[in-house]
PDB file of N, CA and C in Angstrom:
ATOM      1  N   UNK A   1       0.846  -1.189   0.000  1.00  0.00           N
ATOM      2  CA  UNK A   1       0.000   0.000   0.000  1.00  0.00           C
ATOM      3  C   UNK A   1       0.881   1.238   0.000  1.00  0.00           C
ATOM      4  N   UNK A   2       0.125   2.259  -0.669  1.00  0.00           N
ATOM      5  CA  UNK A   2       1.162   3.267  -1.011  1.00  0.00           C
ATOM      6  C   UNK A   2       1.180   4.394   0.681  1.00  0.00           C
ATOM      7  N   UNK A   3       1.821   5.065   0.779  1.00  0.00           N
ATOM      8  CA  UNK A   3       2.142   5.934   1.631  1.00  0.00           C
ATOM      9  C   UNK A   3       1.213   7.413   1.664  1.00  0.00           C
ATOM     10  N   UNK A   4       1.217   7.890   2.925  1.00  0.00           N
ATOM     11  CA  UNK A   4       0.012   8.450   2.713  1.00  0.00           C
ATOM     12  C   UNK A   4       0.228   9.741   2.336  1.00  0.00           C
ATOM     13  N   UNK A   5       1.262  10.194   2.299  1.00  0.00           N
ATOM     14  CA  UNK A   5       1.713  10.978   1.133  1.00  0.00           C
ATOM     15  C   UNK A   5       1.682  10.998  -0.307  1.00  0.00           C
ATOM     16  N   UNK A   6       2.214   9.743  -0.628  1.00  0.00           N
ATOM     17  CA  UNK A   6       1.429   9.241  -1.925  1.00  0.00           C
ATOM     18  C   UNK A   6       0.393   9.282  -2.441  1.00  0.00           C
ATOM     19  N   UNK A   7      -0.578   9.056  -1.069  1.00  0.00           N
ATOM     20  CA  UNK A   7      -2.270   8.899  -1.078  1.00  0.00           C
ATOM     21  C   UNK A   7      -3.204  10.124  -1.456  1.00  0.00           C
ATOM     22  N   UNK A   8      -2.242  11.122  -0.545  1.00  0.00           N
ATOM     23  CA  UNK A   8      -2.719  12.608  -0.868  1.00  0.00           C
ATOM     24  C   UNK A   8      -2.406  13.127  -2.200  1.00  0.00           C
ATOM     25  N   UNK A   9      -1.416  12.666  -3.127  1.00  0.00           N
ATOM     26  CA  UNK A   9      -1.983  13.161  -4.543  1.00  0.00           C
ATOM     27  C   UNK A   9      -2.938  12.504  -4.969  1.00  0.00           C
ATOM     28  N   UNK A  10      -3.238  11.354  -4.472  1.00  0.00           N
ATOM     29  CA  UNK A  10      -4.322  10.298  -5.476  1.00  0.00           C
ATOM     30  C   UNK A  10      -5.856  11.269  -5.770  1.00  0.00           C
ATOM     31  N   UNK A  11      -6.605  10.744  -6.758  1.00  0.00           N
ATOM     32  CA  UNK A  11      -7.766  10.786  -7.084  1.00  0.00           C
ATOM     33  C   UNK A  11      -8.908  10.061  -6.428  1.00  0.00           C
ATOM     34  N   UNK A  12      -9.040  10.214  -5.130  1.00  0.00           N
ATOM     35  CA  UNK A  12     -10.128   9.374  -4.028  1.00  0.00           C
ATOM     36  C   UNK A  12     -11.826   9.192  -4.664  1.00  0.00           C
ATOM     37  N   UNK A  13     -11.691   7.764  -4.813  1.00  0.00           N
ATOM     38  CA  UNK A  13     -13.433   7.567  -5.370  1.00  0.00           C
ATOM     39  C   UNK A  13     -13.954   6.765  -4.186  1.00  0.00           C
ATOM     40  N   UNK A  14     -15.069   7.322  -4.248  1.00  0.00           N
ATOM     41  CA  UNK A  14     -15.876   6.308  -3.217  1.00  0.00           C
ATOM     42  C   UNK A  14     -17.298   5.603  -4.046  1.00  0.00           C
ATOM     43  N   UNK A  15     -17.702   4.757  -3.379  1.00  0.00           N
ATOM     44  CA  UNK A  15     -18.811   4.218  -3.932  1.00  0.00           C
ATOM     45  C   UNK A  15     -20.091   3.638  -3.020  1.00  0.00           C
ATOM     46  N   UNK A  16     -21.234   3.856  -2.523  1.00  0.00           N
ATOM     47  CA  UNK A  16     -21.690   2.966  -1.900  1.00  0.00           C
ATOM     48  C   UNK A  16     -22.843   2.189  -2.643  1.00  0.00           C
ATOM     49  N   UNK A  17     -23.162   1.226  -2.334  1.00  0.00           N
ATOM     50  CA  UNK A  17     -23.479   0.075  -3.226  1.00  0.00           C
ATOM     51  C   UNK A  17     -25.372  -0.234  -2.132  1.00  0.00           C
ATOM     52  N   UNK A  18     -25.990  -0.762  -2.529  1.00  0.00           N
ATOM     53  CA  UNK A  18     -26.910  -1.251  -2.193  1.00  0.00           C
ATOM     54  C   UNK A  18     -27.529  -2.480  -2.540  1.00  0.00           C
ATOM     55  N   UNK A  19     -27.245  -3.317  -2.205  1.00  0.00           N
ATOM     56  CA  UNK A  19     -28.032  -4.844  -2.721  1.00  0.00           C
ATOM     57  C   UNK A  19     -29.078  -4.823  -2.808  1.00  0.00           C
ATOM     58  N   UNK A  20     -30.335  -5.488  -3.633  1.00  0.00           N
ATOM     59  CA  UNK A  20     -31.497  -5.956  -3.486  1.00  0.00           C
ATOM     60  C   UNK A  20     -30.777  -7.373  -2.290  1.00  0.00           C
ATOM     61  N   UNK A  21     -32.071  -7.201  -1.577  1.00  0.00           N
ATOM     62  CA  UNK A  21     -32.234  -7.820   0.014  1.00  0.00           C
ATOM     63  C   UNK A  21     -31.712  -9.479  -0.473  1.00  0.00           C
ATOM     64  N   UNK A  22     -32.079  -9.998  -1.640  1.00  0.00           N
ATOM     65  CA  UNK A  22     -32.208 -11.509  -2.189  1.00  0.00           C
ATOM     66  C   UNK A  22     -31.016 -11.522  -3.118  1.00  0.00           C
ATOM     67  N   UNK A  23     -29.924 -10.758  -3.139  1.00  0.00           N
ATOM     68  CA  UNK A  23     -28.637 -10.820  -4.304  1.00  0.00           C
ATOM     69  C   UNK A  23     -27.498 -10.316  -3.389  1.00  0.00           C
ATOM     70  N   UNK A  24     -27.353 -10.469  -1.921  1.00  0.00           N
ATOM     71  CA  UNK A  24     -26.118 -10.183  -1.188  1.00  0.00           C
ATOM     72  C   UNK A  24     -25.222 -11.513  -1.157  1.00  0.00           C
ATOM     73  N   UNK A  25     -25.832 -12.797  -1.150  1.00  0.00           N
ATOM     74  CA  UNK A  25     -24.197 -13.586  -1.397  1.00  0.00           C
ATOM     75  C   UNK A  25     -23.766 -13.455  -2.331  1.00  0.00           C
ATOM     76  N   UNK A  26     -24.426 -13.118  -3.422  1.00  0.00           N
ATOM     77  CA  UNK A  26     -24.061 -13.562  -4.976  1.00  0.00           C
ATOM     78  C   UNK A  26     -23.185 -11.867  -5.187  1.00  0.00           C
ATOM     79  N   UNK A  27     -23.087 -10.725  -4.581  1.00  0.00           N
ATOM     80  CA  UNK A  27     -22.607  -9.715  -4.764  1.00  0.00           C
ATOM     81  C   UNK A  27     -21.212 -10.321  -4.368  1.00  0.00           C
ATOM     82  N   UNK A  28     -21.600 -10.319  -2.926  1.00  0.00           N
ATOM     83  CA  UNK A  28     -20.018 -10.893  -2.061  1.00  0.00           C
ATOM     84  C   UNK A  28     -19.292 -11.955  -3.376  1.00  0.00           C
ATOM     85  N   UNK A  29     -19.969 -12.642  -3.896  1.00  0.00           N
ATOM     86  CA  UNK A  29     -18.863 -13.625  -4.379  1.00  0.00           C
ATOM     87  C   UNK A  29     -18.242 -12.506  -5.828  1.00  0.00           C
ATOM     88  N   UNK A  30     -18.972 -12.068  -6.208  1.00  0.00           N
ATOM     89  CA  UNK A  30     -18.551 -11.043  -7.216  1.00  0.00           C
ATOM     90  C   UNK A  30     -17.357 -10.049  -7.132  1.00  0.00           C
ATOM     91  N   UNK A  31     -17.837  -9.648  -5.725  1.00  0.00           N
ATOM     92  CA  UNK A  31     -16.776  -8.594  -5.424  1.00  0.00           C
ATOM     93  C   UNK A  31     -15.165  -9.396  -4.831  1.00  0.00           C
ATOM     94  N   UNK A  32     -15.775 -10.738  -3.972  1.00  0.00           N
ATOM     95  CA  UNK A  32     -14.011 -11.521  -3.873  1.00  0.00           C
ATOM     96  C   UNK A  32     -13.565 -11.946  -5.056  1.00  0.00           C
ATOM     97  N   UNK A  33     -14.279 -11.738  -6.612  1.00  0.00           N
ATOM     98  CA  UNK A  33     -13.593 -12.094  -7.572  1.00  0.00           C
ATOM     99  C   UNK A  33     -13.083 -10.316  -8.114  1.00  0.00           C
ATOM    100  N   UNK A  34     -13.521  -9.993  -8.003  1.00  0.00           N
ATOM    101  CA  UNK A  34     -13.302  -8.332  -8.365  1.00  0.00           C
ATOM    102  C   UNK A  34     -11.871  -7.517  -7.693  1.00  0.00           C
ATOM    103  N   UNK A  35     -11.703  -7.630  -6.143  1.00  0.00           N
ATOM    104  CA  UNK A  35     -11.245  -7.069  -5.569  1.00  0.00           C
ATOM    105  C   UNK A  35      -9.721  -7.444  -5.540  1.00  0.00           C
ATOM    106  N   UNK A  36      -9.014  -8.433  -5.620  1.00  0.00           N
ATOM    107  CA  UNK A  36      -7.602  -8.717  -6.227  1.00  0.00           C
ATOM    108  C   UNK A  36      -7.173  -8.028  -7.240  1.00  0.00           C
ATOM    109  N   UNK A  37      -7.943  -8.582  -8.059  1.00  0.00           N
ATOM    110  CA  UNK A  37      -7.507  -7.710  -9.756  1.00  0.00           C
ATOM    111  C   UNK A  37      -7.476  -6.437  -9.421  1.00  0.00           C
ATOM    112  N   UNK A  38      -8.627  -5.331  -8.838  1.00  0.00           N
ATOM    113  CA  UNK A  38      -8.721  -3.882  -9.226  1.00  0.00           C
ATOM    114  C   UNK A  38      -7.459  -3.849  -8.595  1.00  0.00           C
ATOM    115  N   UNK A  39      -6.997  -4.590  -6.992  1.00  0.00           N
ATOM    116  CA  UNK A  39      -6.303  -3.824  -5.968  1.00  0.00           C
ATOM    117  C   UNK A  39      -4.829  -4.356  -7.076  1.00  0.00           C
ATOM    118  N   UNK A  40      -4.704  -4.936  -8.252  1.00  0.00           N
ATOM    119  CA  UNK A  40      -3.076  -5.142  -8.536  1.00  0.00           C
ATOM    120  C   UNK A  40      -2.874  -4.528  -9.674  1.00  0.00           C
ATOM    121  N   UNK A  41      -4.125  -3.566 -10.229  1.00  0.00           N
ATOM    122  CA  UNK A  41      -3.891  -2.422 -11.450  1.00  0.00           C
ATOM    123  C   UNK A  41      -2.989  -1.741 -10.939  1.00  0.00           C
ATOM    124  N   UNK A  42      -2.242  -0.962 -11.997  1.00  0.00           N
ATOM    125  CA  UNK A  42      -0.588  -0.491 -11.777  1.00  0.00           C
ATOM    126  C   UNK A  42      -1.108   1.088 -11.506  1.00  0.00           C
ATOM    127  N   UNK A  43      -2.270   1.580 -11.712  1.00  0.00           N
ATOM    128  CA  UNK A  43      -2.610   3.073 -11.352  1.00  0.00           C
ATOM    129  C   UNK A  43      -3.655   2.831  -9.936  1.00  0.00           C
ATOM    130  N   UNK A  44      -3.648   1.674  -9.169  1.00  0.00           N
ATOM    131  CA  UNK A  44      -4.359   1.924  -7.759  1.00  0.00           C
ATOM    132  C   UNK A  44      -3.253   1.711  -6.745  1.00  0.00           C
ATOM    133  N   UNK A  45      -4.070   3.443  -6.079  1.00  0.00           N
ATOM    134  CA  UNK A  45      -2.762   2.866  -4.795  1.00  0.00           C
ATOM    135  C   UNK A  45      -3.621   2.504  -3.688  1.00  0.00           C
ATOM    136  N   UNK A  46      -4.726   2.497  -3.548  1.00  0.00           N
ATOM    137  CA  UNK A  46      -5.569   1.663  -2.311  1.00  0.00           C
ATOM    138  C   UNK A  46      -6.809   1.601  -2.974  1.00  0.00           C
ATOM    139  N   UNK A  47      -7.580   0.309  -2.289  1.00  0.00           N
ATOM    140  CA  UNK A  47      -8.968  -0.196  -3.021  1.00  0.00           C
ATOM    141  C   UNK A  47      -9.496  -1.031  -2.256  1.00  0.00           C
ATOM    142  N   UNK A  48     -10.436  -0.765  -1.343  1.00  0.00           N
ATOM    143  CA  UNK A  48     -11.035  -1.504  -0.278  1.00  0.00           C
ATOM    144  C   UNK A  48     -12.487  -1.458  -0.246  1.00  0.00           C
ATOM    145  N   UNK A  49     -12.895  -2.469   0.283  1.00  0.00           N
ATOM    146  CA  UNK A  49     -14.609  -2.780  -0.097  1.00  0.00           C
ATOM    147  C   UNK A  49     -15.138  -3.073   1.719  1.00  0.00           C
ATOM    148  N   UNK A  50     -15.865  -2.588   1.657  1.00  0.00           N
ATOM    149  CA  UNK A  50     -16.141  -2.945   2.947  1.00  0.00           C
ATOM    150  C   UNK A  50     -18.394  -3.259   3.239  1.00  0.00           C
ATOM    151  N   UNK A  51     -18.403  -3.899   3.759  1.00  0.00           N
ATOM    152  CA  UNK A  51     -19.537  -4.408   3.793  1.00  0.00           C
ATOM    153  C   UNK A  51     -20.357  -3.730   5.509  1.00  0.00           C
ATOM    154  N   UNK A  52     -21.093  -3.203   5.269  1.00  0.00           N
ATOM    155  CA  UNK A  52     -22.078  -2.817   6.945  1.00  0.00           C
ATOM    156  C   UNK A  52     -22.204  -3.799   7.644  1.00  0.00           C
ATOM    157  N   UNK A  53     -22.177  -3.953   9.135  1.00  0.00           N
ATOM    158  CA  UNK A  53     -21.634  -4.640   9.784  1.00  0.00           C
ATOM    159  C   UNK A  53     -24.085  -4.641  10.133  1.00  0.00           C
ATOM    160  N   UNK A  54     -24.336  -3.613  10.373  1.00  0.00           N
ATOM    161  CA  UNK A  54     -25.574  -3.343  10.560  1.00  0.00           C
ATOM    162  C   UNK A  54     -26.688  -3.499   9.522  1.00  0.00           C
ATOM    163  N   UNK A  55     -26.379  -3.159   8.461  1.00  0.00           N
ATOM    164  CA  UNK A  55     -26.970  -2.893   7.399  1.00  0.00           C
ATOM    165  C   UNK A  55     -26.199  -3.950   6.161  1.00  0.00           C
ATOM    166  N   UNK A  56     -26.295  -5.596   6.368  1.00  0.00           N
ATOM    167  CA  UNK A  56     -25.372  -6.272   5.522  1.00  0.00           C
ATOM    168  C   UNK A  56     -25.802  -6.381   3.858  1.00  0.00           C
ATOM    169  N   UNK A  57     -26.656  -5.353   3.666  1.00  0.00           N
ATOM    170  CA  UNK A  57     -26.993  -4.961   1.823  1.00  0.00           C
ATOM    171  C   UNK A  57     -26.501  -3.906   1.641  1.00  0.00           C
ATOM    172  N   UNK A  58     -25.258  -2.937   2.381  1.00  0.00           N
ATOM    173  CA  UNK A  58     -24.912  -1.661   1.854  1.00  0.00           C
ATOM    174  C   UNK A  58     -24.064  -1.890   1.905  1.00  0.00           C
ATOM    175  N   UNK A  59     -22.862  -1.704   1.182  1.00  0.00           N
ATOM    176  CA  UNK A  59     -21.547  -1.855   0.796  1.00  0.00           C
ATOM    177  C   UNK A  59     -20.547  -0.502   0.278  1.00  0.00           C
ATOM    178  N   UNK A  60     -19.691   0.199   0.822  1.00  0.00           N
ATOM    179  CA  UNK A  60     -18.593   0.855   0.931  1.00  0.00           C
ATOM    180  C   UNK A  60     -17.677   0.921  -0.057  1.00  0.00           C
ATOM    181  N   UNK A  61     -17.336   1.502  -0.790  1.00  0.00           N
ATOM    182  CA  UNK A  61     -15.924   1.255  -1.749  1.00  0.00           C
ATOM    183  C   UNK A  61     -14.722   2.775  -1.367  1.00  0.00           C
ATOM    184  N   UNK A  62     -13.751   2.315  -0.876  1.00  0.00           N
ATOM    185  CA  UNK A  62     -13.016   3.202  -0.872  1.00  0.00           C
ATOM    186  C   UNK A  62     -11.636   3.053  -1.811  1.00  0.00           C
ATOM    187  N   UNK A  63     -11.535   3.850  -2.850  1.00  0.00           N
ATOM    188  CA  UNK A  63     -10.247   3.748  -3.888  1.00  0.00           C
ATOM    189  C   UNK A  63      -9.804   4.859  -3.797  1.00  0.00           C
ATOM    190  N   UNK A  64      -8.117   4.813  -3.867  1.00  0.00           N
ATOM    191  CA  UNK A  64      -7.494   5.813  -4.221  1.00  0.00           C
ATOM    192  C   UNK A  64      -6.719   5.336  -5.220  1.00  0.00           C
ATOM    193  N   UNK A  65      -6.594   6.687  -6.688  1.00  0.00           N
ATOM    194  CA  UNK A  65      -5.973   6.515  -8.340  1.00  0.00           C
ATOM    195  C   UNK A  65      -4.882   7.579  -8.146  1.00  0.00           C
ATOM    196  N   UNK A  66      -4.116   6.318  -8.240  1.00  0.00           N
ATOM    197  CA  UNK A  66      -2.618   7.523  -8.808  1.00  0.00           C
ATOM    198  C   UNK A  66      -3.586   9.214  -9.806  1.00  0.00           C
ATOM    199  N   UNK A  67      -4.255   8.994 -10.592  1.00  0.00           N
ATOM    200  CA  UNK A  67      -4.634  10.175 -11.385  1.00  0.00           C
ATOM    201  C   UNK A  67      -5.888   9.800 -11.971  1.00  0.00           C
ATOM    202  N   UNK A  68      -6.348  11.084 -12.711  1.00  0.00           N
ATOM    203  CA  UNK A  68      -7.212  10.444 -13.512  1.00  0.00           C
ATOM    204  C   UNK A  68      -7.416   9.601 -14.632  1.00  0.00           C
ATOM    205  N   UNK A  69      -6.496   9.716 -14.531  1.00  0.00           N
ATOM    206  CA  UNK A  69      -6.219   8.412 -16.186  1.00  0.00           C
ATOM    207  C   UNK A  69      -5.909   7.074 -15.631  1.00  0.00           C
ATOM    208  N   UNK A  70      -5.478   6.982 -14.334  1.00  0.00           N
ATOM    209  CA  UNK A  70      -5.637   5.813 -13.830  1.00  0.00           C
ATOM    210  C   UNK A  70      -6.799   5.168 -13.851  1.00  0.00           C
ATOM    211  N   UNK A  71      -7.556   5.917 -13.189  1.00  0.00           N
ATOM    212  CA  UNK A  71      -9.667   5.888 -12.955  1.00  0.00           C
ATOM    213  C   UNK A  71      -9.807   5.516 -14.162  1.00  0.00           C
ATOM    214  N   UNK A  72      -9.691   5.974 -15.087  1.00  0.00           N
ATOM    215  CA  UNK A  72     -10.223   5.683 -16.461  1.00  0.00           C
ATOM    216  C   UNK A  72      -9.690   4.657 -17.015  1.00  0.00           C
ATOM    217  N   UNK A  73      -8.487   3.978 -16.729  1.00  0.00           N
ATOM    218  CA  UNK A  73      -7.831   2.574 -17.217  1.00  0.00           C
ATOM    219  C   UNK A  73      -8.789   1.743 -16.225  1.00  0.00           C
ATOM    220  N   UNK A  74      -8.906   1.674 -15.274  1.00  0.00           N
ATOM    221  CA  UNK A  74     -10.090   0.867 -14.276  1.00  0.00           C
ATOM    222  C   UNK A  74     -11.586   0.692 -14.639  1.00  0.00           C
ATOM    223  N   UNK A  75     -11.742   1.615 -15.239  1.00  0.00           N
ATOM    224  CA  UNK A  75     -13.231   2.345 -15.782  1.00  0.00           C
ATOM    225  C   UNK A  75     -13.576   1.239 -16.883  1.00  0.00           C
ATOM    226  N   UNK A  76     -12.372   0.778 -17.870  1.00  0.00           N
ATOM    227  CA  UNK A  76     -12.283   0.740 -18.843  1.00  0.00           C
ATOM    228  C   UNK A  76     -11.592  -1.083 -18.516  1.00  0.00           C
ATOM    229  N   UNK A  77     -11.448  -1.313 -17.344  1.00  0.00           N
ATOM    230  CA  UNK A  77     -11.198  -2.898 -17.451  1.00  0.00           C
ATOM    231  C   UNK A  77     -11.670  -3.824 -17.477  1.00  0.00           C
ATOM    232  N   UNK A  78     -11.655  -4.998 -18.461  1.00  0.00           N
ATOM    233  CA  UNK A  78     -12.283  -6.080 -18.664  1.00  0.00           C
ATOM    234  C   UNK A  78     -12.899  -6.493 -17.453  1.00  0.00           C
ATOM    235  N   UNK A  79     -12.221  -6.996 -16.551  1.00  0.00           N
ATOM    236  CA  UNK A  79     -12.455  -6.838 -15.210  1.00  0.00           C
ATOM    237  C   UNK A  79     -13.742  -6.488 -14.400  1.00  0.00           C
ATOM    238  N   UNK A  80     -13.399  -5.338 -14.202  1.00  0.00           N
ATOM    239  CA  UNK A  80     -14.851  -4.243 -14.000  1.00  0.00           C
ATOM    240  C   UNK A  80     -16.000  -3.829 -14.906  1.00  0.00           C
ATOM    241  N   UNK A  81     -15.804  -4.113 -16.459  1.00  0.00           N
ATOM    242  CA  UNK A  81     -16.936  -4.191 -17.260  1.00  0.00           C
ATOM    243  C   UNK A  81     -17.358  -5.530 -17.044  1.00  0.00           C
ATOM    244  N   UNK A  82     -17.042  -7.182 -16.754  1.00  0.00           N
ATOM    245  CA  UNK A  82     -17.565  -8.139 -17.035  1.00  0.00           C
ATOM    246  C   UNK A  82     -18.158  -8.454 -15.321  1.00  0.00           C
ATOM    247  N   UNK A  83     -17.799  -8.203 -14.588  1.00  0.00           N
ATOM    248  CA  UNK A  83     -17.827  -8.150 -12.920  1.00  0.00           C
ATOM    249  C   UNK A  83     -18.740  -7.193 -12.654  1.00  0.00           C
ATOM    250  N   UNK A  84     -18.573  -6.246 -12.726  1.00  0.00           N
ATOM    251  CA  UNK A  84     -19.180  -4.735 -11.756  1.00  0.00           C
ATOM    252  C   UNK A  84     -20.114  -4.526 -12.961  1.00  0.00           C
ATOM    253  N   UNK A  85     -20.296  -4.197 -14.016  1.00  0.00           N
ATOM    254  CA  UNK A  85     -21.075  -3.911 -14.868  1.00  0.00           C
ATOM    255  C   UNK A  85     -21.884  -4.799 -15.450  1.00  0.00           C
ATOM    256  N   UNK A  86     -21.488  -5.903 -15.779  1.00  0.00           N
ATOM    257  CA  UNK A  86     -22.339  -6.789 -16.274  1.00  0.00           C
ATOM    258  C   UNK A  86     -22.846  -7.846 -15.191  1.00  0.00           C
ATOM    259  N   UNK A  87     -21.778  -7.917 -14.183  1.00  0.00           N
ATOM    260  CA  UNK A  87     -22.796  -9.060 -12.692  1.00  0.00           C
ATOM    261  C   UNK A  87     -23.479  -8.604 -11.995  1.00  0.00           C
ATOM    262  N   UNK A  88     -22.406  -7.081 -11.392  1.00  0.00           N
ATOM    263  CA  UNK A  88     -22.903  -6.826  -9.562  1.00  0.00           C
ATOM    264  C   UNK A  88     -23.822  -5.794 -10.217  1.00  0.00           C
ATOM    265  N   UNK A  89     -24.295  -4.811 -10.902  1.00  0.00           N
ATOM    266  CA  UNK A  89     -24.933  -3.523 -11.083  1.00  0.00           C
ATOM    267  C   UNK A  89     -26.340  -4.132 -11.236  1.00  0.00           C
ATOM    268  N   UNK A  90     -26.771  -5.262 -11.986  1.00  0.00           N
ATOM    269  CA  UNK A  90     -27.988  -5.646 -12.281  1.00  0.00           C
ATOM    270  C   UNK A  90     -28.208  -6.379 -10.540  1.00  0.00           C
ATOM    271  N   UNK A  91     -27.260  -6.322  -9.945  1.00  0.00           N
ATOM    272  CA  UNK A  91     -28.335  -7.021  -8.199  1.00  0.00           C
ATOM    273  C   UNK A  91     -28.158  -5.670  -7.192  1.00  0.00           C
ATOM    274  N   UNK A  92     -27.920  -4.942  -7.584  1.00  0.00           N
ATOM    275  CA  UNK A  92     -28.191  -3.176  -6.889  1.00  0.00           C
ATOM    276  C   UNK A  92     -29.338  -2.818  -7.091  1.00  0.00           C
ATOM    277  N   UNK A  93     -29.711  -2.139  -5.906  1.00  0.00           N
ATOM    278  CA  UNK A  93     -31.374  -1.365  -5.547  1.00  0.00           C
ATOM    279  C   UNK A  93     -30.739   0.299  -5.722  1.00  0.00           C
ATOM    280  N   UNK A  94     -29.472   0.136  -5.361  1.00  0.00           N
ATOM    281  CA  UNK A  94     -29.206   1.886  -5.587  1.00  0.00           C
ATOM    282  C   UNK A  94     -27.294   1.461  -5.382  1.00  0.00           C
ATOM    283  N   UNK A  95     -27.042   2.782  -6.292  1.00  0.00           N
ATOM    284  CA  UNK A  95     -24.971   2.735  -6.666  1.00  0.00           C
ATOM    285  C   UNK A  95     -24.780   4.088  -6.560  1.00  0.00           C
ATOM    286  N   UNK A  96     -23.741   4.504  -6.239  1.00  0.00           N
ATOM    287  CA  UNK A  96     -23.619   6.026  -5.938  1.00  0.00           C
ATOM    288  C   UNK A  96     -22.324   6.020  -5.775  1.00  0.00           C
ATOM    289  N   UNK A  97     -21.744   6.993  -6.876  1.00  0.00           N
ATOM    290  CA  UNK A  97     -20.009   7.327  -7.021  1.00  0.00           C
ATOM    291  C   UNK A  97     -20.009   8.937  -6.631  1.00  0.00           C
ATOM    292  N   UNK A  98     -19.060   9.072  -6.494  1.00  0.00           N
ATOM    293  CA  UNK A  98     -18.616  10.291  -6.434  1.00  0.00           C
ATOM    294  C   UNK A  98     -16.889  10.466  -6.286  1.00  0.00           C
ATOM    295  N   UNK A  99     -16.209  11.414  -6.519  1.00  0.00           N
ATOM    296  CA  UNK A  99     -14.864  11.483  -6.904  1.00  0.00           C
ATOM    297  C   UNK A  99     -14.649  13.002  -5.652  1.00  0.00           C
ATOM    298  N   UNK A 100     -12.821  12.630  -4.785  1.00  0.00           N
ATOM    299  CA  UNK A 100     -12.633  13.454  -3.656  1.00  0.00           C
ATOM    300  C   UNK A 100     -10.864  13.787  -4.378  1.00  0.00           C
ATOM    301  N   UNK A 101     -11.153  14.571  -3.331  1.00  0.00           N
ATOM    302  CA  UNK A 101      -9.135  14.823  -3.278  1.00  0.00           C
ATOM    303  C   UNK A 101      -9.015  15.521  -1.863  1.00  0.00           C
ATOM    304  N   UNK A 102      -7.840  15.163  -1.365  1.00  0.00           N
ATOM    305  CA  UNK A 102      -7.135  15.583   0.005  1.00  0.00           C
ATOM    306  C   UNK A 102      -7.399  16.666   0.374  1.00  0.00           C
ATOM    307  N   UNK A 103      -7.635  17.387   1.234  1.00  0.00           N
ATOM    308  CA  UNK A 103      -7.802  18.762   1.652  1.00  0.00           C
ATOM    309  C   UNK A 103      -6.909  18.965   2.680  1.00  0.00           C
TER     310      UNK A 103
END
């Protein structure tokens, strides 16, 4: 993991995810196939998924991108189009991105 100096130039995306109530194992298995690959792209310097401990259909994404063209090589990976786009998005009730930087 990169340094948090490092971290502070990155391009911070977050994501939170929402399962339909009847498609949370089948997400989980999606995302332990998902989450190796994104975390060993050569433009992520952190990529963590985290699941509600309370709420076990809402799901967390915290990434940090070397840049934006990193984001967009990710955006753009087989990977995440055949996984996240074509598995996990059709068992979501609601997805919500948004893009940060260090302050």
């Amino acid at each position: 993991m990169a340094d948090i100096n490092t971290l502070k130039r990155g391009l911070i995306v977050t994501a939170f995810w929402e399962a339909k109530p009847d498609e949370v194992e089948a997400l989980k298995g999606i995302i332990g196939k998902f989450l190796p690959q994104a975390q060993a792209e050569p433009g992520v310097l952190a990529f963590q998924i985290h699941q509600s401990l309370t709420e076990p259909t809402k799901f967390f994404f915290y990434e940090v991108f070397k840049d934006e063209a990193a984001f967009a090589e990710h955006s753009n990976a087989p990977h995440f189009k055949s996984l996240i786009l074509e598995q996990a998005v059709p068992r979501l009730a609601k997805r919500e991105r948004s893009q940060h930087k260090f302050v």
